[in-house]
N, C-alpha and C. Protein backbone atom coordinates (compact mmCIF):
# COMPACT_ATOMS: atom_id res chain seq x y z
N UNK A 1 -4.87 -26.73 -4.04
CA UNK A 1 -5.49 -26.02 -2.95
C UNK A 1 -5.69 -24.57 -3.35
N UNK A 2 -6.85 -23.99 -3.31
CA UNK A 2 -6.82 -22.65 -3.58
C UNK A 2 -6.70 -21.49 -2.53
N UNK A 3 -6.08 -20.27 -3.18
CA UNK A 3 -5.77 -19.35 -2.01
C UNK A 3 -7.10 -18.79 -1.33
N UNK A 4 -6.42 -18.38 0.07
CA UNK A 4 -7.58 -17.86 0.97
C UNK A 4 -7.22 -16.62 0.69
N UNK A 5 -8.74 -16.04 0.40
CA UNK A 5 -9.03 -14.79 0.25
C UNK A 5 -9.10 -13.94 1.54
N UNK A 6 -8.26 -12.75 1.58
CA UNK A 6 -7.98 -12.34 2.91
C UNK A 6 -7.26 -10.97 3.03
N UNK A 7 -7.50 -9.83 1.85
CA UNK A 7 -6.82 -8.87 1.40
C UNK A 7 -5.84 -8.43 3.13
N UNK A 8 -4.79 -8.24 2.94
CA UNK A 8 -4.29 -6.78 4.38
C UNK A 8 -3.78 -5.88 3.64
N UNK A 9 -3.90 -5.48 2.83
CA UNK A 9 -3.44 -4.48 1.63
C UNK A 9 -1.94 -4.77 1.78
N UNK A 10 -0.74 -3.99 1.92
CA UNK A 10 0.27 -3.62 1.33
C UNK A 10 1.26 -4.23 2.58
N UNK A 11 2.48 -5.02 2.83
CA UNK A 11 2.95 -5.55 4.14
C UNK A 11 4.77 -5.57 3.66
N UNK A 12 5.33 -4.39 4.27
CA UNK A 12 6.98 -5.13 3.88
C UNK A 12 7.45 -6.09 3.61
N UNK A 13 8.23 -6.50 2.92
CA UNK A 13 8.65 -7.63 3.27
C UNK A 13 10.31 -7.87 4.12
N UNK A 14 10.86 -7.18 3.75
CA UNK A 14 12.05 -6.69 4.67
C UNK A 14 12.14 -5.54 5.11
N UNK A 15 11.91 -5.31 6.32
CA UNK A 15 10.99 -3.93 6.98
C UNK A 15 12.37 -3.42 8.03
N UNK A 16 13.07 -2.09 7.74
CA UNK A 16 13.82 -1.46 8.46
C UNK A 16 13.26 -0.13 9.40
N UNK A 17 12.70 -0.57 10.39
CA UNK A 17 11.99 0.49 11.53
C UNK A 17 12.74 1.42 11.43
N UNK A 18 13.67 1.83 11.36
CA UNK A 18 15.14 2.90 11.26
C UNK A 18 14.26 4.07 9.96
N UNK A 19 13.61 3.30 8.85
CA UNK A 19 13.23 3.76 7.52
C UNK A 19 11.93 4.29 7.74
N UNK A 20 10.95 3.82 8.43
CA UNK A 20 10.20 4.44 8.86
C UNK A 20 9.83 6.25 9.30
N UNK A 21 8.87 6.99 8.88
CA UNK A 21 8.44 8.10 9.24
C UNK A 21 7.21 8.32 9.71
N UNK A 22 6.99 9.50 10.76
CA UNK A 22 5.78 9.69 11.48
C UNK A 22 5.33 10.73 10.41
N UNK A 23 4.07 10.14 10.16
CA UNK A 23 3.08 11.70 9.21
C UNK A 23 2.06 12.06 9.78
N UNK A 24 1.25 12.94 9.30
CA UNK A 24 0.29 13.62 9.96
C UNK A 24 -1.11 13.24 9.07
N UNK A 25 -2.20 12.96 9.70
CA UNK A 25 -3.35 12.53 9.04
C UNK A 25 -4.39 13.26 9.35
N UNK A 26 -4.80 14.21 8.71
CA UNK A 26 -5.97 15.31 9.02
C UNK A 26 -7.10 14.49 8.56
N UNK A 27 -8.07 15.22 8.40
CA UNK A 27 -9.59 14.85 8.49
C UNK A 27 -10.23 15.19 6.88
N UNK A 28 -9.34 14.72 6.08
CA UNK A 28 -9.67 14.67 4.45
C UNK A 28 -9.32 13.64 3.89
N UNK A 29 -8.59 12.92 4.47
CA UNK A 29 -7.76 11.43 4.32
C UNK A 29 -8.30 10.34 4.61
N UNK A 30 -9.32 10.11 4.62
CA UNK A 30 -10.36 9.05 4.80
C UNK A 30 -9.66 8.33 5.91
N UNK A 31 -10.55 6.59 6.24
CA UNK A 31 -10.40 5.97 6.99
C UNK A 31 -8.98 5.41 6.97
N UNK A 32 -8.30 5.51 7.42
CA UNK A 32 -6.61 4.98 7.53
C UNK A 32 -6.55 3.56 8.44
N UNK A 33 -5.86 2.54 7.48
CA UNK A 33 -5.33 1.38 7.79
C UNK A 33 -4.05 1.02 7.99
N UNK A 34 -3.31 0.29 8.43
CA UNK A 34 -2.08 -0.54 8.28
C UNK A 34 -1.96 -0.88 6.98
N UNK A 35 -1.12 -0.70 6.14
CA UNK A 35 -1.09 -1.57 4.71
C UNK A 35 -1.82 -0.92 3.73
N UNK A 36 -2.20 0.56 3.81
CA UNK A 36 -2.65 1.55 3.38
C UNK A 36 -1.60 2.18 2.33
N UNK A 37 -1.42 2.80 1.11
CA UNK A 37 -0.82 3.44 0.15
C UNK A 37 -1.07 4.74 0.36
N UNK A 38 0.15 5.80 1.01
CA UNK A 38 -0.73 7.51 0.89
C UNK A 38 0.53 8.10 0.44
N UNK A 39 -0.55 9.58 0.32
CA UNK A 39 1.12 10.22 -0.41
C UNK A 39 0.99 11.61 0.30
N UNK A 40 1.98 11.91 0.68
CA UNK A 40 2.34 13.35 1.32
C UNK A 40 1.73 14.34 0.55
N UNK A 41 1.05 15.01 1.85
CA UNK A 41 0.18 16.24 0.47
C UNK A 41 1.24 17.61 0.74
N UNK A 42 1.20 18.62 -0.25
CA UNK A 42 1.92 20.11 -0.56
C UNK A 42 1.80 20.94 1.32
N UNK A 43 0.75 20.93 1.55
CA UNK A 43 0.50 21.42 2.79
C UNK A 43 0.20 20.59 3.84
N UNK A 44 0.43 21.29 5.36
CA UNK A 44 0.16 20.46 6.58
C UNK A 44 -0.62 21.37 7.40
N UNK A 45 -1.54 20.58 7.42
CA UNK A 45 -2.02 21.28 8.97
C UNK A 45 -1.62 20.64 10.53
N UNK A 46 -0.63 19.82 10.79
CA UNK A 46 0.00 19.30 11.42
C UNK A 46 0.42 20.64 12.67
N UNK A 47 0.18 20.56 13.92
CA UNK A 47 0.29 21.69 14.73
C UNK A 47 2.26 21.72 14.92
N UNK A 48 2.85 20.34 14.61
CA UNK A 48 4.14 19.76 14.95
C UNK A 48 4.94 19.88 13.75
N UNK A 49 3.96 20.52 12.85
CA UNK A 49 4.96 21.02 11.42
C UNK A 49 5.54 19.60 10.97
N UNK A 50 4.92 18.45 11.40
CA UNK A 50 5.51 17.12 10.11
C UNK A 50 4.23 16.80 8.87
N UNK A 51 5.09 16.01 7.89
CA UNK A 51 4.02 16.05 6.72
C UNK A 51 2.84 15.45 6.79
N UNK A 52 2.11 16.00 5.86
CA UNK A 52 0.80 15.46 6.02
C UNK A 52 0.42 14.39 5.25
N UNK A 53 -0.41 13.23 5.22
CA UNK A 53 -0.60 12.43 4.17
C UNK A 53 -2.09 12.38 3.84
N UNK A 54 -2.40 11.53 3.12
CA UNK A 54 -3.54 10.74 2.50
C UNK A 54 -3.50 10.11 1.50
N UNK A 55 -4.74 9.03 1.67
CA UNK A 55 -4.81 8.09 0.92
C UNK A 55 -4.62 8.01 -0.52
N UNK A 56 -3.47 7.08 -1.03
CA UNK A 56 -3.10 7.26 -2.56
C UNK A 56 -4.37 7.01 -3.22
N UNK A 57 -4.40 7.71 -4.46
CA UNK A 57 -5.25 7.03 -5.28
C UNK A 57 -5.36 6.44 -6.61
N UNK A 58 -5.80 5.55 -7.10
CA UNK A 58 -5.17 4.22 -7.75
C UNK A 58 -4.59 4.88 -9.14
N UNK A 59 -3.31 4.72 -9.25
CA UNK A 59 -2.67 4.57 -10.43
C UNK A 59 -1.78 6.41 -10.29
N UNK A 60 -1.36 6.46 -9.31
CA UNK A 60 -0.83 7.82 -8.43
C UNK A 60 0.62 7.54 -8.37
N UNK A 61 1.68 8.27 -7.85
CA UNK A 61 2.88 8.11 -7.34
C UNK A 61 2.19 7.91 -5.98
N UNK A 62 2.92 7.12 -5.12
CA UNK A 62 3.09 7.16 -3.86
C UNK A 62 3.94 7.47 -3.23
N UNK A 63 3.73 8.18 -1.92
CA UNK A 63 4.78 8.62 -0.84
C UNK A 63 5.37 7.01 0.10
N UNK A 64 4.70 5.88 0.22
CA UNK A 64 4.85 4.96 1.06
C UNK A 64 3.71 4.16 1.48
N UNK A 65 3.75 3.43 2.83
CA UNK A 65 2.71 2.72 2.94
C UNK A 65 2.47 3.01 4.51
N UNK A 66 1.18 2.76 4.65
CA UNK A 66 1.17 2.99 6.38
C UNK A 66 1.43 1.47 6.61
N UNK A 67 2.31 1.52 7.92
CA UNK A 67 2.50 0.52 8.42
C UNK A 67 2.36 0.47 10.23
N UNK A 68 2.20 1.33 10.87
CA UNK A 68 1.62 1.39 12.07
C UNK A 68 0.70 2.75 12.28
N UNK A 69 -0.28 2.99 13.41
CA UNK A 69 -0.98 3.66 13.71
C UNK A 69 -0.67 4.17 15.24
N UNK A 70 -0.54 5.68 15.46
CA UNK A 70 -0.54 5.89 16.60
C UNK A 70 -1.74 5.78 17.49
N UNK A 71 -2.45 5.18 18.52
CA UNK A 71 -3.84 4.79 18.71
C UNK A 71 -4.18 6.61 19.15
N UNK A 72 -5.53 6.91 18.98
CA UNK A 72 -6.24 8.64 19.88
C UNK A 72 -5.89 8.66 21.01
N UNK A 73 -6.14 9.30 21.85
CA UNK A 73 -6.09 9.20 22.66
C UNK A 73 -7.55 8.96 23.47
N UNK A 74 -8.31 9.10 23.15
CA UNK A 74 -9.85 8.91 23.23
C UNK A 74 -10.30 7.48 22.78
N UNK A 75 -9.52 6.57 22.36
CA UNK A 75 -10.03 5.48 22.09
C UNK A 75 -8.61 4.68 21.59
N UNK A 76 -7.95 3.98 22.89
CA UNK A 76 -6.57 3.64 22.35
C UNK A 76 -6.99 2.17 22.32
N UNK A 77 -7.93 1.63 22.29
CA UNK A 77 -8.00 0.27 21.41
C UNK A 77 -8.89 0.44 20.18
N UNK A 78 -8.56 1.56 19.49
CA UNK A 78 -8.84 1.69 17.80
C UNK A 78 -7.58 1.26 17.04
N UNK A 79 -7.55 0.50 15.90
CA UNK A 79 -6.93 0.19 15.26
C UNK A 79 -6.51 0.78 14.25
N UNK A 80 -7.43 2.00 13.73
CA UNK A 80 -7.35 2.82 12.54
C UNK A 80 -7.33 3.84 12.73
N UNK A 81 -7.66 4.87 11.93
CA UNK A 81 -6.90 6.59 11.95
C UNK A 81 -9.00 6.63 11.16
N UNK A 82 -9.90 6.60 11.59
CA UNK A 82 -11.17 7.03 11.30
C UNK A 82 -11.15 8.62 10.73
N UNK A 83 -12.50 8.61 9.62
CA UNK A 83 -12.24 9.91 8.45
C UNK A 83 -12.28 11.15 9.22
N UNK A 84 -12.64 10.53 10.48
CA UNK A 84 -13.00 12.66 10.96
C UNK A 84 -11.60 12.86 11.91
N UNK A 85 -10.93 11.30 12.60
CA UNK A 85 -9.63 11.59 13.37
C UNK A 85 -8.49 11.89 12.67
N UNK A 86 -7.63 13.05 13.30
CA UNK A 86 -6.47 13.87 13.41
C UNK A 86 -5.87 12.69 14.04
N UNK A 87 -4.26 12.54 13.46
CA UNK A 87 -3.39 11.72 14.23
C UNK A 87 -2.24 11.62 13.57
N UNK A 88 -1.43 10.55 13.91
CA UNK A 88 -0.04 9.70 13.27
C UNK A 88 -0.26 8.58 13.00
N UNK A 89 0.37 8.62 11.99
CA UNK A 89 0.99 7.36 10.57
C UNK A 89 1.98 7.05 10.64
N UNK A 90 2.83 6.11 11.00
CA UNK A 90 4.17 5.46 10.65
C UNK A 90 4.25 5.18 9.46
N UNK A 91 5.31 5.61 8.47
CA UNK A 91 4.99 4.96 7.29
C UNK A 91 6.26 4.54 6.70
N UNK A 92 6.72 3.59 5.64
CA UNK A 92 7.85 3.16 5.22
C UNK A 92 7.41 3.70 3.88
N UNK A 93 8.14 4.62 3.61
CA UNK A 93 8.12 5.53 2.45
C UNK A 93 9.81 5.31 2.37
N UNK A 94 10.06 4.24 2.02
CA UNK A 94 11.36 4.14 1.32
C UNK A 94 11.30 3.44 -0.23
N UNK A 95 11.41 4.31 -1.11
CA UNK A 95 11.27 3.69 -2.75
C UNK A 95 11.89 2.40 -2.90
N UNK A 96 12.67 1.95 -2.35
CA UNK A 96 13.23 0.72 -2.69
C UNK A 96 12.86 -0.11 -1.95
N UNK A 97 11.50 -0.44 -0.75
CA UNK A 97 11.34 -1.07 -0.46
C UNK A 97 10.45 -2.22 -1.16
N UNK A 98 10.36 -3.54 -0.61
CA UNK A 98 9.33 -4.50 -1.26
C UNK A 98 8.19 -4.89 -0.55
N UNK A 99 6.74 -5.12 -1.14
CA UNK A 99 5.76 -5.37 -0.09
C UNK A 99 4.48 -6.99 -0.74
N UNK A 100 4.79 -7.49 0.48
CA UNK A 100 3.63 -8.30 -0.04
C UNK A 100 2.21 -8.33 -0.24
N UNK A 101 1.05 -8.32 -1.09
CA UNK A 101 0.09 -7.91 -0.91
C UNK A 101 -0.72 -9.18 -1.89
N UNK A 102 -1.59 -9.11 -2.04
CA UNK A 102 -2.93 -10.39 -2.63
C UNK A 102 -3.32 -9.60 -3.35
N UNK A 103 -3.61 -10.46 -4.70
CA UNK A 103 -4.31 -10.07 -6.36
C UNK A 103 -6.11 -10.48 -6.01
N UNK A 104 -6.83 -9.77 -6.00
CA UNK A 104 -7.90 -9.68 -6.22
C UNK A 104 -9.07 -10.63 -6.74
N UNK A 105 -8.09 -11.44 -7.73
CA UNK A 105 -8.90 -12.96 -7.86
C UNK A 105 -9.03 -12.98 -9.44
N UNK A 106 -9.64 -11.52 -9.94
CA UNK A 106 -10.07 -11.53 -11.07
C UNK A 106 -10.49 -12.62 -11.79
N UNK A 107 -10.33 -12.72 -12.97
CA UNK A 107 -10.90 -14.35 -14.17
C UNK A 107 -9.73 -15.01 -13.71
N UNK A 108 -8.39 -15.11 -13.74
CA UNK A 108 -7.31 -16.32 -13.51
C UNK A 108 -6.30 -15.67 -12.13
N UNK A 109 -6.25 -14.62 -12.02
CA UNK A 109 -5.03 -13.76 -11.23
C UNK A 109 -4.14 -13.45 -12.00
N UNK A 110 -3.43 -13.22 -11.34
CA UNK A 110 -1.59 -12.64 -11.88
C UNK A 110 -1.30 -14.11 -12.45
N UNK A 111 -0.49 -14.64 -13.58
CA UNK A 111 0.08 -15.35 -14.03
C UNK A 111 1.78 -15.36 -14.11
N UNK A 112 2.42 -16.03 -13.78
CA UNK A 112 4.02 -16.06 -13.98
C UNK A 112 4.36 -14.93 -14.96
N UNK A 113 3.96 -15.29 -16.06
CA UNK A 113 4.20 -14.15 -17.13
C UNK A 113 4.22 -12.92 -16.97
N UNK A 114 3.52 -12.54 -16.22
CA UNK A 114 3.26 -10.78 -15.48
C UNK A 114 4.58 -10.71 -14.83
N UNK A 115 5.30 -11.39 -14.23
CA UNK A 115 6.59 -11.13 -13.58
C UNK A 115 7.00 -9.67 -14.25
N UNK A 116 7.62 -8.61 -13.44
CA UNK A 116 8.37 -7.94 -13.70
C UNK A 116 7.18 -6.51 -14.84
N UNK A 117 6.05 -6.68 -14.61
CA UNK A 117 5.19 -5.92 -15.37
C UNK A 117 4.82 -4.69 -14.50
N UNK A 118 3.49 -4.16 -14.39
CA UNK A 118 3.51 -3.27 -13.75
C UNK A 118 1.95 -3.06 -13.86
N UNK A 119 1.82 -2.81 -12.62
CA UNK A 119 0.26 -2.90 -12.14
C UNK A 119 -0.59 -1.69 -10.86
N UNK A 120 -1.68 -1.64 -11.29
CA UNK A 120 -2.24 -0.55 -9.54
C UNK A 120 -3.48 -1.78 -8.79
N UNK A 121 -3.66 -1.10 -8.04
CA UNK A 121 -3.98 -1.82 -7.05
C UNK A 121 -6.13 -1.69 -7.10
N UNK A 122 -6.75 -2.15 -6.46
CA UNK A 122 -8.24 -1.87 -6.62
C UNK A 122 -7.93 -0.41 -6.18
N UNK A 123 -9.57 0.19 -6.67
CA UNK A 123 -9.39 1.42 -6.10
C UNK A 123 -9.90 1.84 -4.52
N UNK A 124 -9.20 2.98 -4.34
CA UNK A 124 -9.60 3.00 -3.21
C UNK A 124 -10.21 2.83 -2.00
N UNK A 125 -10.01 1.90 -0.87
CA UNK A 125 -11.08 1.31 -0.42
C UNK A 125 -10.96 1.54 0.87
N UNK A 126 -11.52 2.05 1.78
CA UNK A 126 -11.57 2.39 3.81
C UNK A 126 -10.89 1.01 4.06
N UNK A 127 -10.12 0.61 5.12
CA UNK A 127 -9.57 -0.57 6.27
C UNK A 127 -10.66 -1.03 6.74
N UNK A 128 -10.45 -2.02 6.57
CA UNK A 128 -11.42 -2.69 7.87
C UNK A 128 -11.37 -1.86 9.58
N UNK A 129 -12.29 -1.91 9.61
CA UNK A 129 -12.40 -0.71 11.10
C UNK A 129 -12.50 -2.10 12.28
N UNK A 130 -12.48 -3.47 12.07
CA UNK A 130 -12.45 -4.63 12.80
C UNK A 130 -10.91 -4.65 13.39
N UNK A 131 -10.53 -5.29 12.16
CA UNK A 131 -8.78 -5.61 12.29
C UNK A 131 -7.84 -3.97 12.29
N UNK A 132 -8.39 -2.83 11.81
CA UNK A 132 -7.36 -2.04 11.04
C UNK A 132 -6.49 -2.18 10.13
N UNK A 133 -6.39 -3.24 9.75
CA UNK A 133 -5.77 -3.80 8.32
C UNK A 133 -6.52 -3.02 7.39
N UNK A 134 -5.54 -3.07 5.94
CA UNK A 134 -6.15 -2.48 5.43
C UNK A 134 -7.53 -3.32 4.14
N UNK A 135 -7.75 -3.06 3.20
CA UNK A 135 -8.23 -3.97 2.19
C UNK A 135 -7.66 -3.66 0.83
N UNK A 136 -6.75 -3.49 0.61
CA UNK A 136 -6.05 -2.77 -0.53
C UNK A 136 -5.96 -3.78 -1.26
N UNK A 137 -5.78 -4.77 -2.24
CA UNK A 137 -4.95 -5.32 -3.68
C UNK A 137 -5.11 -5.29 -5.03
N UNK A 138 -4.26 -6.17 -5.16
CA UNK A 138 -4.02 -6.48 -6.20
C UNK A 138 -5.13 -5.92 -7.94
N UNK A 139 -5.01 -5.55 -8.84
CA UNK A 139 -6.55 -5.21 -9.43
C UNK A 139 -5.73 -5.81 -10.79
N UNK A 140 -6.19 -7.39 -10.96
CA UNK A 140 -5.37 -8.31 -11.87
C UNK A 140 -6.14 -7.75 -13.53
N UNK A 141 -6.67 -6.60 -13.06
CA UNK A 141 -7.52 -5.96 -14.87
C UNK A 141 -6.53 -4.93 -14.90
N UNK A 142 -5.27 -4.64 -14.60
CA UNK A 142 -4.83 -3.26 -14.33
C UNK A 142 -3.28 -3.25 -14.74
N UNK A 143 -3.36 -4.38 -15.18
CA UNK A 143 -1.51 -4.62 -15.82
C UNK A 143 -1.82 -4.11 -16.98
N UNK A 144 -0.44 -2.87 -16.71
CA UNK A 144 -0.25 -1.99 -18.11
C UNK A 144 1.04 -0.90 -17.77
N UNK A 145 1.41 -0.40 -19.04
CA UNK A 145 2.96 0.23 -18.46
C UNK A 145 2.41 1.60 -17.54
N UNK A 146 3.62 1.38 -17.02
CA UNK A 146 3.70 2.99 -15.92
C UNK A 146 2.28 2.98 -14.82
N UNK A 147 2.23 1.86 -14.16
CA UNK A 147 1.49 1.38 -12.95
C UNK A 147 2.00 2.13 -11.78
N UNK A 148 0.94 1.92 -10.53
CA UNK A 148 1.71 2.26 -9.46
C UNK A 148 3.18 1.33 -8.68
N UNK A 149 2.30 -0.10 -9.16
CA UNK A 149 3.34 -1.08 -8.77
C UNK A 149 4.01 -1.89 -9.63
N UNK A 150 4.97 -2.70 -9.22
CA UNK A 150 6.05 -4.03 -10.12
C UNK A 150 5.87 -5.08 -9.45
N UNK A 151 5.56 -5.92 -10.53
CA UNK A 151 5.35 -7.25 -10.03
C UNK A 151 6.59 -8.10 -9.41
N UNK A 152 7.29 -8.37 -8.40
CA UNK A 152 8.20 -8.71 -7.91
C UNK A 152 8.56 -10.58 -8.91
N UNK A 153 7.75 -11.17 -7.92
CA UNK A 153 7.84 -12.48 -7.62
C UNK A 153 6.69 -13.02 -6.55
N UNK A 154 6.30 -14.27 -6.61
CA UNK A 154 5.30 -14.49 -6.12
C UNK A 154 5.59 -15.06 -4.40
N UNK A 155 4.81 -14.99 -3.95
CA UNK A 155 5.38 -15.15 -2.43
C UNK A 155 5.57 -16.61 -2.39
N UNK A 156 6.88 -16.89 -1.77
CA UNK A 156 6.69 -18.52 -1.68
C UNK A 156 6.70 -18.95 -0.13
N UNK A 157 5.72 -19.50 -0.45
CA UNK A 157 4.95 -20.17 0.83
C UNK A 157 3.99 -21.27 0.44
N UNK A 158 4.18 -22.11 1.49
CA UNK A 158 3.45 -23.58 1.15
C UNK A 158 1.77 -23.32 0.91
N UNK A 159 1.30 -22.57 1.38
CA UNK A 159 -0.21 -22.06 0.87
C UNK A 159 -0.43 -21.25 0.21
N UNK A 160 0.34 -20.73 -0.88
CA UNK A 160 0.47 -19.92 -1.71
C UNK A 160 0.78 -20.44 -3.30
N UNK A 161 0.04 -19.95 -4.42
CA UNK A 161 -0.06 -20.73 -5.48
C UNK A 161 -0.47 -19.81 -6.77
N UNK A 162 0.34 -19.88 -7.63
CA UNK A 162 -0.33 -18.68 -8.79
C UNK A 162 -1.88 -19.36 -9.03
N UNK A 163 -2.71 -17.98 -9.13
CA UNK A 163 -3.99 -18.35 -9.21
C UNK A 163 -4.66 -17.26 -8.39
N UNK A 164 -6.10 -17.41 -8.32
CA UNK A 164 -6.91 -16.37 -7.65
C UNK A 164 -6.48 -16.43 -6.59
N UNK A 165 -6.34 -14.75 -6.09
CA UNK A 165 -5.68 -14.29 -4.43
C UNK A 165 -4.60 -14.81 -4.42
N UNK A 166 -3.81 -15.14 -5.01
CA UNK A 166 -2.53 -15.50 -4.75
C UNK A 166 -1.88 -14.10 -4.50
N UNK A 167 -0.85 -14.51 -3.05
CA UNK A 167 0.41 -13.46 -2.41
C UNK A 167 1.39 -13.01 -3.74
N UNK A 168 1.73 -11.46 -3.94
CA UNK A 168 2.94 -11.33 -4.63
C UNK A 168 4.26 -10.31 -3.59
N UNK A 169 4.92 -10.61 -3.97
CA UNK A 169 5.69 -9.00 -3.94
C UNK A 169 5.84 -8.51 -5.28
N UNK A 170 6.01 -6.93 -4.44
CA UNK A 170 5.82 -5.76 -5.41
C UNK A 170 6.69 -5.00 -5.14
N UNK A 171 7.13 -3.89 -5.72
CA UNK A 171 7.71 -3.14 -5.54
C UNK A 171 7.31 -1.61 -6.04
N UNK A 172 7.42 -0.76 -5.40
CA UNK A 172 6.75 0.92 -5.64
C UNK A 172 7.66 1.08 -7.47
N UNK A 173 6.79 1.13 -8.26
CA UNK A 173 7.07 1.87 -9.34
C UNK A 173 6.91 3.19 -9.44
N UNK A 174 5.78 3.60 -9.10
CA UNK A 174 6.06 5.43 -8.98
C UNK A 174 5.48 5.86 -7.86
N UNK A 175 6.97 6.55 -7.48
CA UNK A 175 7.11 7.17 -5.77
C UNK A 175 7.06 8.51 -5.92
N UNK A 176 6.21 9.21 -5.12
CA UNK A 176 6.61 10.83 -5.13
C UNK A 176 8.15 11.16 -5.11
N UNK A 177 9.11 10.79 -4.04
CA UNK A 177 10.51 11.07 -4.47
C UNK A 177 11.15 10.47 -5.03
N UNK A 178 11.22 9.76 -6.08
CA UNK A 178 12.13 8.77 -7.31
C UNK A 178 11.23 8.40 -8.39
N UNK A 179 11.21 9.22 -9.43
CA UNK A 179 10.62 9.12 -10.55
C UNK A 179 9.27 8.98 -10.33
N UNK A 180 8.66 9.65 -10.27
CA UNK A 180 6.91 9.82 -9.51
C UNK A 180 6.25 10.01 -11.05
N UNK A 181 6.81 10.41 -12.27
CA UNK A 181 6.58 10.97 -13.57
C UNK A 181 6.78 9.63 -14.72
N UNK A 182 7.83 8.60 -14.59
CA UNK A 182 8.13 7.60 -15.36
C UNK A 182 8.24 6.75 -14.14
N UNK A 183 8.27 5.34 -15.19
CA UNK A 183 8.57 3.86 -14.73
C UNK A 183 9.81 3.77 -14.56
N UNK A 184 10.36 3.25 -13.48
CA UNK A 184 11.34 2.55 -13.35
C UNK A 184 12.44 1.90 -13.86
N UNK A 185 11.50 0.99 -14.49
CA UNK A 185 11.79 0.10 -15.16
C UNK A 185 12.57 0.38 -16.62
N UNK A 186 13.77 -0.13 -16.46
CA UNK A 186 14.97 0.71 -17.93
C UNK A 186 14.83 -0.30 -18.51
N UNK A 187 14.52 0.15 -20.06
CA UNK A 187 14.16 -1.17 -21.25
C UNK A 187 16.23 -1.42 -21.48
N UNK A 188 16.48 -2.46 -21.79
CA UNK A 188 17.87 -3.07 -22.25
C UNK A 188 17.62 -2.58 -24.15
């Protein structure tokens, strides 16, 4: 059976709300999704003095992932943080967290063998402005050392299968606060 193609970019997989932080999303940070990769920028224009983010860009340290959206107040059945709206980001910017996300399809996908390698994601791409999900994955041309991400393990689930779009977890290889400069990953 082959996988359904269905990017949501980036999704915890053991998600501690406690870990979670509110950021600030000005109007340089493009279209903002759920499952979005951003990284805290040097300055805020935040009127509430919390940090500011935007969208990572591919093969970057990251600050975390967006994982909820505060809705405008001008349009509280929007799903996304749109390029010209000011708002809040929930984000799980904890380095040790793990996230599930879909490989891109490429010629074969991620293969078993990639286990434990290190990879970035397509480049940058707006959320769907439908769902607010994001469209972020996998970019199976992009395994090489000192990636943004680590190839966990593959998601196991009965509709899930190494091969094109197949689910992985990952894990943040370079985080703005824990080695944002080197890999992770300690050779034995």
């Amino acid at each position: 059976m082959a996988n359904v193609d269905a990017p949501r970019g980036f999704t915890p997989v053991h998600h501690r709300p406690d870990k979670y932080r509110r950021y600030y999303k000005g109007t340089d940070a493009g279209i903002i999704g759920v499952g979005d990769p951003v990284v805290r920028q040097a300055d805020s224009a935040d009127p509430e003095g919390r940090p500011e983010i935007v969208r990572a860009t591919t093969g970057s340290a990251i600050t975390g992932v967006v994982v909820g959206i505060e809705p405008t107040r001008s349009d509280l059945s929007q799903l996304y943080l749109a390029s010209a709206d000011t708002g809040y980001v929930l984000v799980d910017d904890d380095p040790e967290s793990l996230f599930y996300v879909q490989d891109n399809g490429g010629a074969t996908g991620i293969v078993v063998a990639n286990i434990g390698e290190h990879i970035d994601s397509v480049a940058a791409i707006d959320a769907d402005t439908t769902t607010g999900r994001s469209k972020y994955e996998l970019d199976t041309e992009a395994i090489a050392t000192d990636n943004t991400w680590r190839i966990e393990r593959l998601v196991q689930r009965a509709d899930n299968e190494v091969g094109a779009n197949a689910e992985w977890v990952v894990s943040v290889n370079l985080h703005t606060d824990a080695n944002a400069s080197a890999t992770r990953k300690t050779e034995v």
